[in-house]
Protein backbone atom coordinates (compact mmCIF):
# COMPACT_ATOMS: atom_id res chain seq x y z
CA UNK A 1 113.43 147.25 133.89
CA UNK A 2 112.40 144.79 130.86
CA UNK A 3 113.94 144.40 128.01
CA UNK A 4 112.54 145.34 125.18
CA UNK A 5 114.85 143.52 122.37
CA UNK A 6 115.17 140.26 123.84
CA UNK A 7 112.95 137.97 125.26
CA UNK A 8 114.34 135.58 128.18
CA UNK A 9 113.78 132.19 127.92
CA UNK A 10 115.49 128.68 128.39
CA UNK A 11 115.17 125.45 127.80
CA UNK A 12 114.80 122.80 130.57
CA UNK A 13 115.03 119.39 130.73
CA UNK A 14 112.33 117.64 132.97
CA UNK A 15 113.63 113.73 134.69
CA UNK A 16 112.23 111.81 131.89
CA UNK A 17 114.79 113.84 129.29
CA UNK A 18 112.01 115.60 127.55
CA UNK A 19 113.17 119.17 126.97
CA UNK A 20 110.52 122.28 127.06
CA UNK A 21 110.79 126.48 126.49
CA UNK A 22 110.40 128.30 129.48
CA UNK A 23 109.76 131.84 129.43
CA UNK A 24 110.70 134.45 132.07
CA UNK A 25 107.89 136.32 132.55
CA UNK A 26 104.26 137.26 131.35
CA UNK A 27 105.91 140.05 129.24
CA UNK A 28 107.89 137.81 127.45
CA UNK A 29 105.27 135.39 126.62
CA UNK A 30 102.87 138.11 124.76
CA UNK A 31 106.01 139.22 123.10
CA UNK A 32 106.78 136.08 121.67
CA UNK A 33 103.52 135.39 120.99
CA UNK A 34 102.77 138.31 118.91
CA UNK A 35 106.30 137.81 117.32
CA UNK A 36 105.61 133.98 116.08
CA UNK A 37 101.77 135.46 115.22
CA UNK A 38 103.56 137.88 113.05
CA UNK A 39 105.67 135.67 111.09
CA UNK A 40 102.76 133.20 110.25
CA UNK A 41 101.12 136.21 108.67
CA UNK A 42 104.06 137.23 106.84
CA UNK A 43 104.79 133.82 105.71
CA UNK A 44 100.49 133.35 104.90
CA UNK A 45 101.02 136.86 102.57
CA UNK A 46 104.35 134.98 100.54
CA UNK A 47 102.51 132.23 100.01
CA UNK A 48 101.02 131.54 96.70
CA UNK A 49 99.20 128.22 95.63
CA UNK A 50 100.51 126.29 92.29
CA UNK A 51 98.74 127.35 89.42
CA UNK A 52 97.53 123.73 88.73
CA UNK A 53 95.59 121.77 91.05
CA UNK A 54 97.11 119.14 92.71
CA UNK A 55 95.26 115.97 91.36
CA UNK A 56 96.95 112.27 91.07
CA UNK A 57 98.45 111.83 87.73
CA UNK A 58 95.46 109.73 86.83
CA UNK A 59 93.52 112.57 85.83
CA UNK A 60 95.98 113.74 83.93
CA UNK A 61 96.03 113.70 80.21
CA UNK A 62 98.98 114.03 78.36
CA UNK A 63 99.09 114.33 74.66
């Protein structure tokens, strides 16, 4: 029976040292797709762009 709170994963370490997610099972891979998917469109709604533009001072006049 899944579970439907956690998703399994680990982290393995290949011969060369490099280290890489592995998750369990197809299940767990939509779910923590959909769960990253979700916080980049939270985090793209919070957003809001500076009011001024973002120009190099040279264009700047100041008085």
């Amino acid at each position: 029976m899944p579970n439907n709170k956690y998703i399994i994963m680990k982290i393995v370490e290949d011969k060369d040292g490099e280290r890489f997610l592995v998750i369990e099972s197809k299940e767990d891979l939509e779910k923590f797709k959909e769960d990253v998917l979700r916080r980049i469109r939270e985090k793209a709604k919070a957003y809001k762009p500076s009011m001024s533009p973002n120009l190099p001072n040279k264009y700047y006049t100041v008085f």
